[in-house]
Protein backbone atom coordinates (compact mmCIF):
# COMPACT_ATOMS: atom_id res chain seq x y z
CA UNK A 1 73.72 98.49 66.88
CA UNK A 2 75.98 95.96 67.54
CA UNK A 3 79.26 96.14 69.34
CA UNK A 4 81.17 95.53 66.09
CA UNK A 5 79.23 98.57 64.50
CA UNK A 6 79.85 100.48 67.56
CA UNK A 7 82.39 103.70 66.45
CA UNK A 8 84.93 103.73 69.08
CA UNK A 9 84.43 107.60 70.84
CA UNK A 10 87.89 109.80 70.68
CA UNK A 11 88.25 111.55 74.05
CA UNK A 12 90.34 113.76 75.51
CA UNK A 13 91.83 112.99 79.16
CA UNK A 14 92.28 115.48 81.64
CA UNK A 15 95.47 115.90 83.42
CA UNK A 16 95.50 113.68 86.62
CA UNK A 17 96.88 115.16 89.99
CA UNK A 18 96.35 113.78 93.28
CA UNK A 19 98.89 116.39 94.76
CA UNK A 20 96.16 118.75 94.61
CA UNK A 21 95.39 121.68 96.84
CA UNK A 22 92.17 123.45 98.05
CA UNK A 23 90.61 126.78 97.61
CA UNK A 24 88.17 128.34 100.15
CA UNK A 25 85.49 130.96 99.48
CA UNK A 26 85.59 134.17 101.70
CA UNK A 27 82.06 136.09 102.19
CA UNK A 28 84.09 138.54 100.15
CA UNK A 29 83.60 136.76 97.03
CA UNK A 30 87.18 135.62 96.44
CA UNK A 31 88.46 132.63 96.97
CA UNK A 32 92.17 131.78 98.87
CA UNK A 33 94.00 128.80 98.61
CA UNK A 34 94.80 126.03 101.08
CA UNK A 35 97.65 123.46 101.11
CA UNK A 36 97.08 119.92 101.55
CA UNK A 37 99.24 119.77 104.85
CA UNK A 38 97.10 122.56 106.62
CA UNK A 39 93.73 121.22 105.67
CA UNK A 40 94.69 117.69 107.02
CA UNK A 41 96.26 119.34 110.42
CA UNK A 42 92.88 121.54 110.56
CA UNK A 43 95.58 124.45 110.87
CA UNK A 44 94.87 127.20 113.09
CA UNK A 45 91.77 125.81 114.60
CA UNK A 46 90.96 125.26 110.78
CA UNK A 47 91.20 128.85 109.86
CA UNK A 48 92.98 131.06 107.80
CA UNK A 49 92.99 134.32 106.09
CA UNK A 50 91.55 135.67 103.40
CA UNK A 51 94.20 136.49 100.65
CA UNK A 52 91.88 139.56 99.58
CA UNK A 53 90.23 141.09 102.41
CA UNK A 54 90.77 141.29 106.17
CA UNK A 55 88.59 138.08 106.77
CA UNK A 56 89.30 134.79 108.70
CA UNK A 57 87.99 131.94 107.24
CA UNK A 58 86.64 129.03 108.80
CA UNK A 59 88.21 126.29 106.22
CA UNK A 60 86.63 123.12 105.17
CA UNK A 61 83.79 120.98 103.04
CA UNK A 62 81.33 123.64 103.28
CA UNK A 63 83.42 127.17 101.83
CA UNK A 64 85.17 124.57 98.83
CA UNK A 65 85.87 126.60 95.64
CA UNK A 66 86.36 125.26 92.03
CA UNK A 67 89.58 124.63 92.22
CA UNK A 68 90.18 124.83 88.33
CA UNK A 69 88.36 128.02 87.10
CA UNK A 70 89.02 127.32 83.27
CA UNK A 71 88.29 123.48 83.67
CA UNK A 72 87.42 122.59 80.29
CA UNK A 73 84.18 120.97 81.93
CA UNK A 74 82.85 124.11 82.59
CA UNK A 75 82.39 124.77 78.32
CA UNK A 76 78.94 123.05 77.57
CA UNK A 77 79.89 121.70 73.81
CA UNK A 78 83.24 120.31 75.56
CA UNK A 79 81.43 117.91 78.24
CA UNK A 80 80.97 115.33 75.84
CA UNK A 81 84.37 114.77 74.39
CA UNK A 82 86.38 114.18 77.55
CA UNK A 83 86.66 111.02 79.14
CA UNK A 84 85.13 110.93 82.23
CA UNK A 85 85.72 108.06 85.15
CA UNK A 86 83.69 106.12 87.26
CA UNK A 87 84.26 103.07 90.24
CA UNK A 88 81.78 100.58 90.99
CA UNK A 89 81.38 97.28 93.02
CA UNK A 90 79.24 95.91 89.69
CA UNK A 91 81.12 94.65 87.07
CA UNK A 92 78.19 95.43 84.19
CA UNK A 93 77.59 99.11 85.36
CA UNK A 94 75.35 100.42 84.38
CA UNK A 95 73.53 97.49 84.44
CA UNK A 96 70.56 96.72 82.49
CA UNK A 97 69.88 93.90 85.35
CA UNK A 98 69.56 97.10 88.20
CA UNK A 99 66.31 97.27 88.88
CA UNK A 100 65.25 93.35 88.86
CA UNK A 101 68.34 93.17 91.49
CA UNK A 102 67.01 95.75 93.86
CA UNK A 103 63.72 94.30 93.63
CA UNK A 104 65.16 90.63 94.61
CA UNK A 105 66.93 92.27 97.36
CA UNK A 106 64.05 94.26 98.37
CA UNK A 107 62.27 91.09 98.49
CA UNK A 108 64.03 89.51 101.44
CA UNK A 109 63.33 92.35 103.94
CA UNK A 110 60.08 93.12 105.54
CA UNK A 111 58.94 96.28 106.74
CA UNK A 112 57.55 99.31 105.58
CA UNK A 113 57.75 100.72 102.31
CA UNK A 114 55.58 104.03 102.28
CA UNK A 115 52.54 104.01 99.71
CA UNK A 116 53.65 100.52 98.12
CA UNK A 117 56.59 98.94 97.47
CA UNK A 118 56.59 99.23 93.49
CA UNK A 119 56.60 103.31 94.22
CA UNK A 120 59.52 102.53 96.81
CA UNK A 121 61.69 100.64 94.23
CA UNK A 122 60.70 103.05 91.13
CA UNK A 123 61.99 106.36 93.67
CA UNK A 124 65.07 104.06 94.05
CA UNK A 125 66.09 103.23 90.61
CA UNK A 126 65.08 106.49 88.61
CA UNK A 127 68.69 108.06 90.05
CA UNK A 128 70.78 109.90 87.69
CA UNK A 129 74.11 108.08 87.29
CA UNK A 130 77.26 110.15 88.64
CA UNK A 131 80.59 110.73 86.81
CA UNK A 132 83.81 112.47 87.50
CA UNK A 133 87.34 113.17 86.89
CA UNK A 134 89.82 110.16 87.82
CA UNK A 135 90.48 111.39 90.46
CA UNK A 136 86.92 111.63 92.27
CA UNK A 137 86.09 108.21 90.80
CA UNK A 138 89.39 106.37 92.43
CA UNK A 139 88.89 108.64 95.40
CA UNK A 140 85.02 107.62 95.82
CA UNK A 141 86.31 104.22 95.85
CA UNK A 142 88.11 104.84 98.69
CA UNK A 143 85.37 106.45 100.73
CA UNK A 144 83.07 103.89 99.99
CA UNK A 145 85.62 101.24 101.13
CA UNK A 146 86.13 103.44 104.85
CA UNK A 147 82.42 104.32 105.27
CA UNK A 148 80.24 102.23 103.71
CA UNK A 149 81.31 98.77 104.12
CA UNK A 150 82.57 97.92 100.92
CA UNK A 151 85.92 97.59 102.12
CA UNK A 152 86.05 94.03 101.20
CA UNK A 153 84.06 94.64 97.96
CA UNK A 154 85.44 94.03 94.59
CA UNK A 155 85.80 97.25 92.49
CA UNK A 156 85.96 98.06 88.90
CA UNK A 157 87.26 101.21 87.10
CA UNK A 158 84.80 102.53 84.56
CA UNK A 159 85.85 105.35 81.65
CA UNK A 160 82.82 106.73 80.08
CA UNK A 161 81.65 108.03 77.16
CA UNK A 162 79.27 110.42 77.07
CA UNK A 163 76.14 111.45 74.58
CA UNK A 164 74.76 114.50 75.51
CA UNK A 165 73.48 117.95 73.70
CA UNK A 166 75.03 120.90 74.86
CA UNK A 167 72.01 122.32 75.11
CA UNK A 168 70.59 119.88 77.94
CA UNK A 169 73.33 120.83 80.71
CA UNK A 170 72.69 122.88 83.40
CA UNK A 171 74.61 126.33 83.38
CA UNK A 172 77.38 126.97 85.76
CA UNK A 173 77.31 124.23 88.15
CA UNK A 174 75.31 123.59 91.63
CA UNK A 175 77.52 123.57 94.73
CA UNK A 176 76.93 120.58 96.47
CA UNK A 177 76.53 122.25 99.61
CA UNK A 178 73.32 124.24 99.02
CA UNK A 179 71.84 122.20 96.24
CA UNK A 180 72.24 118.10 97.04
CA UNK A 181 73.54 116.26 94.12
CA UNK A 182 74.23 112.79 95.19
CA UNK A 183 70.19 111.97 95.05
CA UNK A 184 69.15 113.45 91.63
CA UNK A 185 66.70 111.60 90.09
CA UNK A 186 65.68 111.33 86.50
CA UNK A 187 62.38 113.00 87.14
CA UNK A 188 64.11 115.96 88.20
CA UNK A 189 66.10 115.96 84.88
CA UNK A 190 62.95 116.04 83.30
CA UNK A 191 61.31 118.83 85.09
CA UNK A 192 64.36 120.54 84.61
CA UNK A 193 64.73 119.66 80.67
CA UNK A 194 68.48 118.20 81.14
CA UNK A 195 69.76 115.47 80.69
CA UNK A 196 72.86 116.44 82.63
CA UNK A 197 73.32 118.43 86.04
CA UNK A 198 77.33 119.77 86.70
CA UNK A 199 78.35 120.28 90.21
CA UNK A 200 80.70 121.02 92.57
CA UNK A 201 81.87 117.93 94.20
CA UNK A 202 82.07 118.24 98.12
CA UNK A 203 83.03 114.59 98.81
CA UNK A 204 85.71 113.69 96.74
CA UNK A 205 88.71 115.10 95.11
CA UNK A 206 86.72 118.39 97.02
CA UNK A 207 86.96 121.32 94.38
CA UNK A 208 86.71 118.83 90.95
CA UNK A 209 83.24 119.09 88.72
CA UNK A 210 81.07 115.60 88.64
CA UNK A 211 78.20 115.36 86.58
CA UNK A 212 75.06 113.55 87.47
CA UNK A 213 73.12 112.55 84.01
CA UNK A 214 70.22 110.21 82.83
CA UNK A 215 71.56 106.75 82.26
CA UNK A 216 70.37 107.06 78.33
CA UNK A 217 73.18 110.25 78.26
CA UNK A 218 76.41 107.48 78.99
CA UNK A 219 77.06 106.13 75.18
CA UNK A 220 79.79 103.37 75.84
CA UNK A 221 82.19 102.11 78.81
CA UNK A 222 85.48 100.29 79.00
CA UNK A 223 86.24 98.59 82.21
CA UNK A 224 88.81 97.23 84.02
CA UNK A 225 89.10 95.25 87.45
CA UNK A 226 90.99 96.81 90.36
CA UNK A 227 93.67 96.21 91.21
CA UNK A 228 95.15 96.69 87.48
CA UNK A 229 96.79 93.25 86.95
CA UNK A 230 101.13 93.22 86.42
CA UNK A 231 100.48 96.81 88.01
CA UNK A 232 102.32 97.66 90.94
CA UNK A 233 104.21 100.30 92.73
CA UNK A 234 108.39 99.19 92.41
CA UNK A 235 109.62 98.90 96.08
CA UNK A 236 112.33 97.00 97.94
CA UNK A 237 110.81 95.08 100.22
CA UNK A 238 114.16 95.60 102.31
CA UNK A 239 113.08 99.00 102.67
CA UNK A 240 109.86 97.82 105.09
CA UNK A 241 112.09 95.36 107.27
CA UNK A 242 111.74 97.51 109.88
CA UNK A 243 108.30 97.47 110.08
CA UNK A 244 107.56 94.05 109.27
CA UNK A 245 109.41 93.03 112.22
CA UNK A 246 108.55 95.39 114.43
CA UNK A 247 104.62 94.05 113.23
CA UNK A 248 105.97 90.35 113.58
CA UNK A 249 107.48 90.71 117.39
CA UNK A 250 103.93 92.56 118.07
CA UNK A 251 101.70 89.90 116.46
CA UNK A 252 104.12 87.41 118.81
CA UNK A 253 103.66 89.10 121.97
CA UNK A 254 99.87 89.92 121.66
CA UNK A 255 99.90 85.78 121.14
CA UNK A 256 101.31 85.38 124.38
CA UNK A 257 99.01 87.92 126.32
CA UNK A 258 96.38 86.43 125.16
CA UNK A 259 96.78 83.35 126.04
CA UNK A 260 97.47 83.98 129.47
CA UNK A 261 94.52 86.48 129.94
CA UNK A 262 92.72 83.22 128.54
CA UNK A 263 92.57 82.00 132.04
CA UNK A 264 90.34 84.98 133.06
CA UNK A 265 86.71 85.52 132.97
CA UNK A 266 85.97 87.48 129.92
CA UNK A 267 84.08 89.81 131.97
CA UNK A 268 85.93 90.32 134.74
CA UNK A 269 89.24 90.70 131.98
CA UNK A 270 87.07 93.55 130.54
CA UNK A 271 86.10 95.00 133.65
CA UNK A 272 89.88 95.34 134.59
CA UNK A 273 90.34 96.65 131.38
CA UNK A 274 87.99 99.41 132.21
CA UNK A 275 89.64 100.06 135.65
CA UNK A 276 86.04 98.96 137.09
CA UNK A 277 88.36 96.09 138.95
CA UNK A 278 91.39 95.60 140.16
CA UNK A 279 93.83 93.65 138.00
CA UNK A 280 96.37 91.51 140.14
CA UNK A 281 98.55 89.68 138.07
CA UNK A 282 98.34 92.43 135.36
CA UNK A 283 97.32 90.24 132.33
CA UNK A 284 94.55 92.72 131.68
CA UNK A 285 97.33 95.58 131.57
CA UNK A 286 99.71 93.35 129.30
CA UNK A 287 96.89 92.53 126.89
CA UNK A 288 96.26 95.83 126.64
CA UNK A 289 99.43 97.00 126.12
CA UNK A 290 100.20 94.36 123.64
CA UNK A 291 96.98 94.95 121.54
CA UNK A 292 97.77 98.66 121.41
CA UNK A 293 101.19 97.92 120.52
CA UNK A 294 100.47 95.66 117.59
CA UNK A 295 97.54 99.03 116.60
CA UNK A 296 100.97 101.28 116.80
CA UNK A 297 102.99 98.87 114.38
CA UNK A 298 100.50 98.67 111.80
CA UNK A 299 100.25 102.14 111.74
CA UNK A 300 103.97 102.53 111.41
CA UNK A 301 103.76 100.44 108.39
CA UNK A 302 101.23 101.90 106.82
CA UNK A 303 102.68 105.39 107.47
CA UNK A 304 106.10 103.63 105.74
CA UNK A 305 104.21 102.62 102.89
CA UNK A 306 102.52 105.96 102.40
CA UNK A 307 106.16 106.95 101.80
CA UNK A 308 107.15 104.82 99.62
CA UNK A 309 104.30 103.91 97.39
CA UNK A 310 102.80 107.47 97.63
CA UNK A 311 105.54 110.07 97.17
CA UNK A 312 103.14 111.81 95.24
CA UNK A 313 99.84 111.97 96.23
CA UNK A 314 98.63 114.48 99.13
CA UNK A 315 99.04 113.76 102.54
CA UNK A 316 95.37 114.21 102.33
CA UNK A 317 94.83 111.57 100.02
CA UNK A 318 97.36 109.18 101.29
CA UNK A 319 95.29 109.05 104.81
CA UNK A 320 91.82 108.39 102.96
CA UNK A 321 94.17 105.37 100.93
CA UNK A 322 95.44 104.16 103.94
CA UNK A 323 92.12 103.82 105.76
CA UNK A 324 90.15 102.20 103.15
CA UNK A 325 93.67 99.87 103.04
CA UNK A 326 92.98 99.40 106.86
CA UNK A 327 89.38 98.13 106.10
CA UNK A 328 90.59 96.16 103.27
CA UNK A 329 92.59 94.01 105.25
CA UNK A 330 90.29 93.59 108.76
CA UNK A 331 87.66 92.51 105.60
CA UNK A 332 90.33 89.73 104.71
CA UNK A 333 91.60 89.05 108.28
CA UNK A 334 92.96 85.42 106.56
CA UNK A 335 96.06 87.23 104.37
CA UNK A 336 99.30 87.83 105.70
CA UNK A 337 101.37 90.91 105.92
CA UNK A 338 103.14 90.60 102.73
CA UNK A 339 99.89 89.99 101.26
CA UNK A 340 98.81 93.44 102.73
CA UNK A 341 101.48 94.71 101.41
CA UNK A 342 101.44 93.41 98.03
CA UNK A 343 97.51 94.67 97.62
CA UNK A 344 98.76 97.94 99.13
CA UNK A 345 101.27 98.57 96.26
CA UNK A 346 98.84 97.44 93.44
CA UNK A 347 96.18 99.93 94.23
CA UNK A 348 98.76 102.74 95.30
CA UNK A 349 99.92 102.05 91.47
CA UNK A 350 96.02 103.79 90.40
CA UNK A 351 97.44 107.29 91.83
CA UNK A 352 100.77 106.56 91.61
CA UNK A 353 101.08 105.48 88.49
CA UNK A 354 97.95 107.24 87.06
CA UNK A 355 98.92 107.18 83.30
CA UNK A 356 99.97 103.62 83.03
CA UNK A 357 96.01 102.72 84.58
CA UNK A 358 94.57 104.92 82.50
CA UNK A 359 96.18 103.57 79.11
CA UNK A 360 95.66 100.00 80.62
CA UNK A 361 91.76 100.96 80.88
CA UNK A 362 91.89 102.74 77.26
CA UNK A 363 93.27 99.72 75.55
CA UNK A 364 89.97 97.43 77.03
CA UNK A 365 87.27 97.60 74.45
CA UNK A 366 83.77 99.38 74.46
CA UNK A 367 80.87 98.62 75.11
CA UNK A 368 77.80 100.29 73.91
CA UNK A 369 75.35 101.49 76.74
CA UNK A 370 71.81 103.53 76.25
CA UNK A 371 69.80 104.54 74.01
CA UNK A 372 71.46 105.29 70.11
């Protein structure tokens, strides 16, 4: 089939909400909710009550609830007509190329492999392939940008199309806590006799249903680079003059402090630094206080931007955006602030602006993936 032949799928799109909430499971076998506020402050020691029973519960990760008990994910004949999301750092996924490129990076490192290294590379390229709502694919982008170096990486933002029989899904869904999902491989489908696996998603968007399938289950994908080009959050940059000079006068002084701590030893400047020697002529102390200064105004900007690019999003969220921001820009150390800035607002426009991106990405065209 070509992609000219190729029927373009109808699917139905979820309602997008990064202003979400949590729900917690009590050994009761009810669940109470959580607001976004208290789970970020770990309120109470990061406990609460139980809503149904006399209970405190020890909030977090590992007692997540569904947070949407009807989600229409849950019916087994709907999974296939809703759009479902993905992000990636490849700009074919899923790539047909996958496994020759793991092998040719494979190739440059030497050590151990177990057995042999063609069992090695087969265990590593069997995986199911992993799909969620909008919001767990824009939020796994930011996780991978904070903790697993791709802060610098180029990502794309995939909606897929899905071909699956009702039939071939597991019932329920597994709770990521008890039964791993990230690692399902296709040989487990198979023992299994799915060709899709639902579960509870304990890393992003904590509460929302993923699905982990067989790469032969995704029918099409339309793709678009992030940021969304012409897409931005609407700000006046007046409205950051503040910041941007309190930033500018820090940048200025930490210039000056270290050029005069330039004239110490580098060791003895970081032995001073650690109290293990006296200090003077205080440069050590002045550096210091000028690096941690020029830390303090970045965060005020960033917290300023969270404002005003993010009025909507969870104060959850908004921290996990700003940090994977934060390792955006020490990635690019070369752009300057109101190139930070501008980056800031065109990816804040993804949860901002949710249904804008997502028609942007609908009107890209399909292409066919899998088996027919």
């Amino acid at each position: 089939m070509t992609d000219a032949d190729f029927p373009d799928p109808i699917l139905t799109e979820r309602r997008i909400v990064f202003d979400y909430g949590y729900w917690m499971n009590c050994d009761c076998g009810y669940r109470s909710y959580l607001s976004p506020v208290d789970y970020m402050t770990g309120a109470n020691g990061s406990h609460m009550a139980c809503q149904h029973c006399t209970a405190v519960i020890h909030f977090g990760p590992a007692v997540a609830a569904i947070r949407d008990r009807d989600d229409p994910a849950l019916v087994d004949e709907v999974v296939s007509t809703l759009a479902w999301y993905h992000t990636s750092t490849s700009a074919d996924w899923p790539s047909p190329e996958f496994v020759a490129r793991f092998e040719e990076e494979l190739s440059w490192i030497e050590r151990d492999f177990g057995p042999n290294r063609e069992q090695f590379v087969a265990d590593h390229t069997a995986k199911a392939l992993h799909v969620g709502t909008y919001e767990t694919a824009v939020e796994n982008m930011l996780r991978r940008m904070t903790y697993q170096g791709d802060g610098g990486s180029d990502f794309y933002l995939y909606r897929v199309a899905l071909r699956l029989d009702p039939r071939r899904i597991n019932p329920g869904y597994r709770d990521e806590n008890y039964e791993i999902a990230a690692d399902i491989s296709v040989g487990e489908l198979d023992s299994d006799d799915l060709d899709a696996v639902r579960y509870l998603n304990v890393h992003e968007a904590l509460g929302a249903l993923s699905l982990a399938v067989r790469p032969s289950a995704i029918a099409a994908v339309q793709c678009i680079r992030i940021p969304i080009e012409g897409h931005a959050v609407a700000m006046d940059p007046s409205a950051l003059s503040p910041q941007t000079d309190a930033l500018r006068s820090a940048t200025n002084t930490l210039i000056k402090a270290e050029t005069a701590a330039s004239t110490l030893d580098r060791r003895d400047l970081r032995m001073m630094q650690l109290g293990g020697r006296p200090d003077p002529t205080g440069l050590a102390r002045s550096l210091g206080k000028s690096q941690n200064r020029l830390y303090e105004s970045w965060h005020e900007l960033e917290q300023r931007l969270e404002e005003l690019c993010l009025p909507n999003v969870s104060v959850v969220v908004r921290h996990d955006f700003s940090d994977a921001m934060a390792h955006w820009r020490a990635e690019h150390p070369q752009q300057s602030v109101p190139d930070f800035i501008s980056r800031y607002r065109s990816v804040a426009a993804l949860l901002e602006h949710s249904a804008e991106a997502t028609q942007a990405i609908i009107s890209q065209p399909w292409r066919p993936v899998g088996a027919a």
